[in-house]
N, C-alpha and C. Protein backbone atom coordinates (compact mmCIF):
# COMPACT_ATOMS: atom_id res chain seq x y z
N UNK A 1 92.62 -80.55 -51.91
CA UNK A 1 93.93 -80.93 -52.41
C UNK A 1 94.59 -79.75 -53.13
N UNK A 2 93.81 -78.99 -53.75
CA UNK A 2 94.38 -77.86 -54.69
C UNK A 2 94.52 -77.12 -54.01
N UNK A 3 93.81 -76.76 -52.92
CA UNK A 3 94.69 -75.50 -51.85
C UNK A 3 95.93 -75.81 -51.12
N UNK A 4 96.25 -77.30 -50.78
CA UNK A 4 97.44 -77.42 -49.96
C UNK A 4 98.43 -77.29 -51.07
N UNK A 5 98.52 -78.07 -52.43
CA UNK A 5 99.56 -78.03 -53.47
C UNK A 5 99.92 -76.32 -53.83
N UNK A 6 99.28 -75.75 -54.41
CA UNK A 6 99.86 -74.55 -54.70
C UNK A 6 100.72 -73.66 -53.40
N UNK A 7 100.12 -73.51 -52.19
CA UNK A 7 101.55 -72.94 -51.57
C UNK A 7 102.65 -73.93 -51.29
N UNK A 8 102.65 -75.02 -51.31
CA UNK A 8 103.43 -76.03 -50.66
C UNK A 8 104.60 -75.59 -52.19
N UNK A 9 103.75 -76.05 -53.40
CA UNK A 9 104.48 -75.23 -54.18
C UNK A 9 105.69 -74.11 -54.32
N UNK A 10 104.47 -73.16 -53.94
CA UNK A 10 105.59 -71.24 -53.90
C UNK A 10 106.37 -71.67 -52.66
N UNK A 11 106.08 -72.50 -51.84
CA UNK A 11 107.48 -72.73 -50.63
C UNK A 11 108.17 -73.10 -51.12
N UNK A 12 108.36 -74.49 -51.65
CA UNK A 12 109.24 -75.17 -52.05
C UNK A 12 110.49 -74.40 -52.77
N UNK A 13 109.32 -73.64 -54.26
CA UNK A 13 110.17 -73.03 -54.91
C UNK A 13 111.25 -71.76 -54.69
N UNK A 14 110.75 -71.12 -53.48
CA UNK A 14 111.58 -70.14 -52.38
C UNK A 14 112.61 -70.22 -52.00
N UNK A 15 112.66 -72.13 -51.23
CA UNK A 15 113.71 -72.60 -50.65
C UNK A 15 114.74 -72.50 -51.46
N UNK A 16 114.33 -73.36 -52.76
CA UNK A 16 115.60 -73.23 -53.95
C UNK A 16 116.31 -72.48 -54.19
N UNK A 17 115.20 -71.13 -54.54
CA UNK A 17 115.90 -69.72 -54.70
C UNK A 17 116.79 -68.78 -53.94
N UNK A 18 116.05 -69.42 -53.04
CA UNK A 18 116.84 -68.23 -51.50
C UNK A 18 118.46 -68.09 -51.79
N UNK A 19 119.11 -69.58 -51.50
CA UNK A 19 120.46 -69.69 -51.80
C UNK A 19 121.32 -69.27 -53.03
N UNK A 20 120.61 -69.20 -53.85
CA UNK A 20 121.19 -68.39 -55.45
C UNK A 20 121.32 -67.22 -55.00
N UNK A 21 119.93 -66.70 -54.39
CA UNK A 21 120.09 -64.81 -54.25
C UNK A 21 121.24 -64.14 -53.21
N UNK A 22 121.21 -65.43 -51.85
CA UNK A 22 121.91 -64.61 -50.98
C UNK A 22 123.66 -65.28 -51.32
N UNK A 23 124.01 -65.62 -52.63
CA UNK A 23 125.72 -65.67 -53.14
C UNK A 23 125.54 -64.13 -54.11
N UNK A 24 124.73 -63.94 -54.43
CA UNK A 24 124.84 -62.61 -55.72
C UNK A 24 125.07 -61.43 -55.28
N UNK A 25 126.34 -60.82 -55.42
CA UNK A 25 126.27 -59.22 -54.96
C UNK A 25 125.99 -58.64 -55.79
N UNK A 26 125.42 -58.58 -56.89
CA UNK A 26 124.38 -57.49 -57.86
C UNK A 26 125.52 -57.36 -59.11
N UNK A 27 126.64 -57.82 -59.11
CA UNK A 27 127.47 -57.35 -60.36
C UNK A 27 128.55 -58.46 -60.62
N UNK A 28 129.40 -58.80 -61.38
CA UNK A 28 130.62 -59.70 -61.62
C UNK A 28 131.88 -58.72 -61.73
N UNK A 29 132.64 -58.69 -60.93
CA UNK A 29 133.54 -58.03 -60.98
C UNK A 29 134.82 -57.72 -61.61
N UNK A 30 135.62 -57.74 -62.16
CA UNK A 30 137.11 -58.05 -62.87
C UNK A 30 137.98 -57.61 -61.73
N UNK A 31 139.10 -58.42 -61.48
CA UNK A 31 140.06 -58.06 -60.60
C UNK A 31 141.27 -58.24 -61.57
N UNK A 32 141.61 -57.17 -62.26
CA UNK A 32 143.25 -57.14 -63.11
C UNK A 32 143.78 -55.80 -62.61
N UNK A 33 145.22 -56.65 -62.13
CA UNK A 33 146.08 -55.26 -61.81
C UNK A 33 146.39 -53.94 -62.47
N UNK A 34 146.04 -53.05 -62.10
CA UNK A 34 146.55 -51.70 -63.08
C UNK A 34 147.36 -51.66 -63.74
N UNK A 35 148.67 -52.23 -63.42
CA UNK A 35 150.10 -52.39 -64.38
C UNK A 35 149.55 -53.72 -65.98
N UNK A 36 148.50 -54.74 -65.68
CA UNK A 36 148.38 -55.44 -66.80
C UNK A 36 147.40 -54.62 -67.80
N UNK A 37 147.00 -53.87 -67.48
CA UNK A 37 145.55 -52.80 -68.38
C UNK A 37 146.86 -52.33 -70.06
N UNK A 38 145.96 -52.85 -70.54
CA UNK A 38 146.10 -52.21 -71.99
C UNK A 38 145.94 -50.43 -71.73
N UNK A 39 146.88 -49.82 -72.80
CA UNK A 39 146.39 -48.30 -72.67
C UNK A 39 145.16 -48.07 -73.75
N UNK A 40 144.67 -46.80 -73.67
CA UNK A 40 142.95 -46.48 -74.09
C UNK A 40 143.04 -47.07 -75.44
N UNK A 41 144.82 -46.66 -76.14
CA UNK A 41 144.60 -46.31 -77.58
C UNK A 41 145.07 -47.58 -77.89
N UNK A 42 145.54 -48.85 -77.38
CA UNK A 42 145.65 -49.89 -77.85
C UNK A 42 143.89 -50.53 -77.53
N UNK A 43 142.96 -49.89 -76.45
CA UNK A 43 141.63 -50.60 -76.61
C UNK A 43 140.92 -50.12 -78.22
N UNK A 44 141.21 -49.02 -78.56
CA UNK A 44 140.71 -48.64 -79.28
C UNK A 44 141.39 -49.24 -80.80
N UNK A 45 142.33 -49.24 -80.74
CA UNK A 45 142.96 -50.11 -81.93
C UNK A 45 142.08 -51.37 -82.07
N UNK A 46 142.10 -52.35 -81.25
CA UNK A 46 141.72 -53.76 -81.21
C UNK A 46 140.15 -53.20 -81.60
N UNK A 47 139.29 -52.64 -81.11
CA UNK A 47 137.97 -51.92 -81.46
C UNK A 47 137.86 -51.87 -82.67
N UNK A 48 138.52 -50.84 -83.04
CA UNK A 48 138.70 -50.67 -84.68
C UNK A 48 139.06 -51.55 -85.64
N UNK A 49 139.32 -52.66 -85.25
CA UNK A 49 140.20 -54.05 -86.01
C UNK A 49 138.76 -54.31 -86.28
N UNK A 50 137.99 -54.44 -84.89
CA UNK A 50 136.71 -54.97 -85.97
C UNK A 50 135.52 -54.31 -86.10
N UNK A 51 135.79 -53.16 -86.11
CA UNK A 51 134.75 -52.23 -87.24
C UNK A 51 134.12 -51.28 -86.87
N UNK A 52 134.51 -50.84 -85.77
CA UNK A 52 133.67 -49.91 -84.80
C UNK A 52 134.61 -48.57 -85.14
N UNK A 53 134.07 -47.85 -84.31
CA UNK A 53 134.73 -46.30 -84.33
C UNK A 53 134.32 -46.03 -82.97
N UNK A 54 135.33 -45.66 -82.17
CA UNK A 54 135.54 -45.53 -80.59
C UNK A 54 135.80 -44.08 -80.25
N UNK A 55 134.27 -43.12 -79.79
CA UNK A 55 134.08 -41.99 -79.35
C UNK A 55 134.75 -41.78 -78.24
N UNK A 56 134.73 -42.33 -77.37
CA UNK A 56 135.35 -42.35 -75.79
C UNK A 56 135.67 -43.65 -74.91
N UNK A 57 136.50 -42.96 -74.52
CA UNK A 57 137.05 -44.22 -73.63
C UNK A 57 137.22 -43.95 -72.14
N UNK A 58 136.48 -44.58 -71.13
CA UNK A 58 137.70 -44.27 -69.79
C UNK A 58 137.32 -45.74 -68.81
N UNK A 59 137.85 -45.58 -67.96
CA UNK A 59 138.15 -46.14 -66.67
C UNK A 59 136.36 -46.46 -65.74
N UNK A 60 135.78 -47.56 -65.86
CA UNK A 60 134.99 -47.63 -64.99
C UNK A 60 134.50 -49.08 -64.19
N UNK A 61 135.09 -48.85 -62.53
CA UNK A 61 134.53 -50.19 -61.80
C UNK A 61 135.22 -51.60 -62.50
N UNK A 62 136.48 -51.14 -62.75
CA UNK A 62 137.09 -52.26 -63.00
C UNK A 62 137.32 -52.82 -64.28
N UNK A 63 136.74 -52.24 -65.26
CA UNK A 63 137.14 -52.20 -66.97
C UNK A 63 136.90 -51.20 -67.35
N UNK A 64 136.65 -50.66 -68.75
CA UNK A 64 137.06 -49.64 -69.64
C UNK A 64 135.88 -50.03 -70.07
N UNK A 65 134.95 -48.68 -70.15
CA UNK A 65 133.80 -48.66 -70.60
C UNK A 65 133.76 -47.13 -72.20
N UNK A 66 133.13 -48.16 -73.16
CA UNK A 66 133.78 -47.68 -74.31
C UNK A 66 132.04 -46.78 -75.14
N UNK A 67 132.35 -46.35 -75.34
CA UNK A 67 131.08 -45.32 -75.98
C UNK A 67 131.31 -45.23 -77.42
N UNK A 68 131.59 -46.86 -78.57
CA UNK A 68 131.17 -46.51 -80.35
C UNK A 68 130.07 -46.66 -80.86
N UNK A 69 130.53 -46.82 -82.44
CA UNK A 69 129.74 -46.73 -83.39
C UNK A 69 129.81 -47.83 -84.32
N UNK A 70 129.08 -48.39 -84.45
CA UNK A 70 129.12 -49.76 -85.82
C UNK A 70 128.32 -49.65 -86.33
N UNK A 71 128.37 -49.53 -88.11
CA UNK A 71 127.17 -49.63 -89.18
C UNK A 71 126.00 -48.38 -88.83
N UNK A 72 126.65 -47.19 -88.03
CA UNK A 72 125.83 -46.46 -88.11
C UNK A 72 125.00 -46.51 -86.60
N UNK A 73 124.92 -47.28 -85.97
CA UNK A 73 124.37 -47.92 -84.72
C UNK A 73 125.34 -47.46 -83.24
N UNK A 74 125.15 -46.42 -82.63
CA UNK A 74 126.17 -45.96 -81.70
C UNK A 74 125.65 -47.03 -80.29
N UNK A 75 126.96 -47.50 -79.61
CA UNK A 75 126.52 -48.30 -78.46
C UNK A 75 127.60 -47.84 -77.40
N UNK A 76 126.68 -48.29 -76.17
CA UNK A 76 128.01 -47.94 -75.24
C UNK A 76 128.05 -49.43 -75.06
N UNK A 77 129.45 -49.87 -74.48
CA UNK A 77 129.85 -51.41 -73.66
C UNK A 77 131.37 -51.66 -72.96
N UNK A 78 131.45 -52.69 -72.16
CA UNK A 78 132.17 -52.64 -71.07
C UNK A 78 133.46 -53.41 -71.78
N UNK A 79 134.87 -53.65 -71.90
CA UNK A 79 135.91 -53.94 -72.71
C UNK A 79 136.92 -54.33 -71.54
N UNK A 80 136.96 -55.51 -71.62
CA UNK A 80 138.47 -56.40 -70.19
C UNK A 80 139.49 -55.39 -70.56
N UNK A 81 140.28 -54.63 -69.34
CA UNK A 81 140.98 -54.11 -69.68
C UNK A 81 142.51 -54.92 -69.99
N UNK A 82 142.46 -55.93 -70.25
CA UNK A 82 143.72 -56.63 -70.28
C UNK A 82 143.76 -57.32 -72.07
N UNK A 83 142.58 -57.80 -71.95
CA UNK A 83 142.24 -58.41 -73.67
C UNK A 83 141.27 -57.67 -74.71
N UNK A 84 141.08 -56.51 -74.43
CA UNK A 84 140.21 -55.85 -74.68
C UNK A 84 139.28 -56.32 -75.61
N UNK A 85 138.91 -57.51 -75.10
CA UNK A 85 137.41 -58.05 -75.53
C UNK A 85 136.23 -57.42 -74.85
N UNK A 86 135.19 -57.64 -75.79
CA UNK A 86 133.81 -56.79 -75.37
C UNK A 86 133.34 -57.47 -74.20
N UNK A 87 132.64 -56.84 -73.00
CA UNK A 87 132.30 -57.94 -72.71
C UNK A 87 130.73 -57.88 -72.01
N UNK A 88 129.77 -58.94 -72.72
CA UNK A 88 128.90 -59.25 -72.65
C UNK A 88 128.07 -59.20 -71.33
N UNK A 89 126.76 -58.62 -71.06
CA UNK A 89 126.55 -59.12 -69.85
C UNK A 89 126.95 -58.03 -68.43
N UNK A 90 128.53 -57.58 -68.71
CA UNK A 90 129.03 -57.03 -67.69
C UNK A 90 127.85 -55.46 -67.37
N UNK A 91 127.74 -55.63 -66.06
CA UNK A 91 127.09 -54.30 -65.31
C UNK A 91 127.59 -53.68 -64.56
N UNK A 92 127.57 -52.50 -64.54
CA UNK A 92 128.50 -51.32 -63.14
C UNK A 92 127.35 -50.83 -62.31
């Protein structure tokens, strides 16, 4: 009995998976028109509102990928170029 359950198992659980993997193209994308993009120094304003200090800024894969500093703690992260909220999660 314990040899048929465990692969019947890892099948089962395959089937499930399969369909999750083959919708995922490896990233979430942003689609905002170039004309709605905030400019660098209004991302960096809104940045600075809450407490950071913004080394660099540019253009990458569809948002503005920002290189600060908070409390001493330097981070890089990805910023909607339209609301220039941080945004979590996002990968290039």
């Amino acid at each position: 009995m314990r040899k048929f359950f465990i692969p019947t198992l890892l099948g089962l659980s395959m089937l499930v998976a399969t369909p999750a993997l083959a919708d995922w193209d490896g990233a979430q994308r942003l689609n905002v028109p170039q004309d709605q993009w905030l400019a660098p120094a209004e991302i960096a304003d809104k940045l600075s509102a809450q407490g950071y200090k913004v080394d660099e800024i540019e253009a990458d894969d569809g948002a503005y990928e920002v290189e600060m500093t908070k409390n001493g703690t330097r981070m890089e992260a990805h910023v909607h170029p339209a609301t220039g909220e941080i945004l979590v999660g996002y990968d290039d």
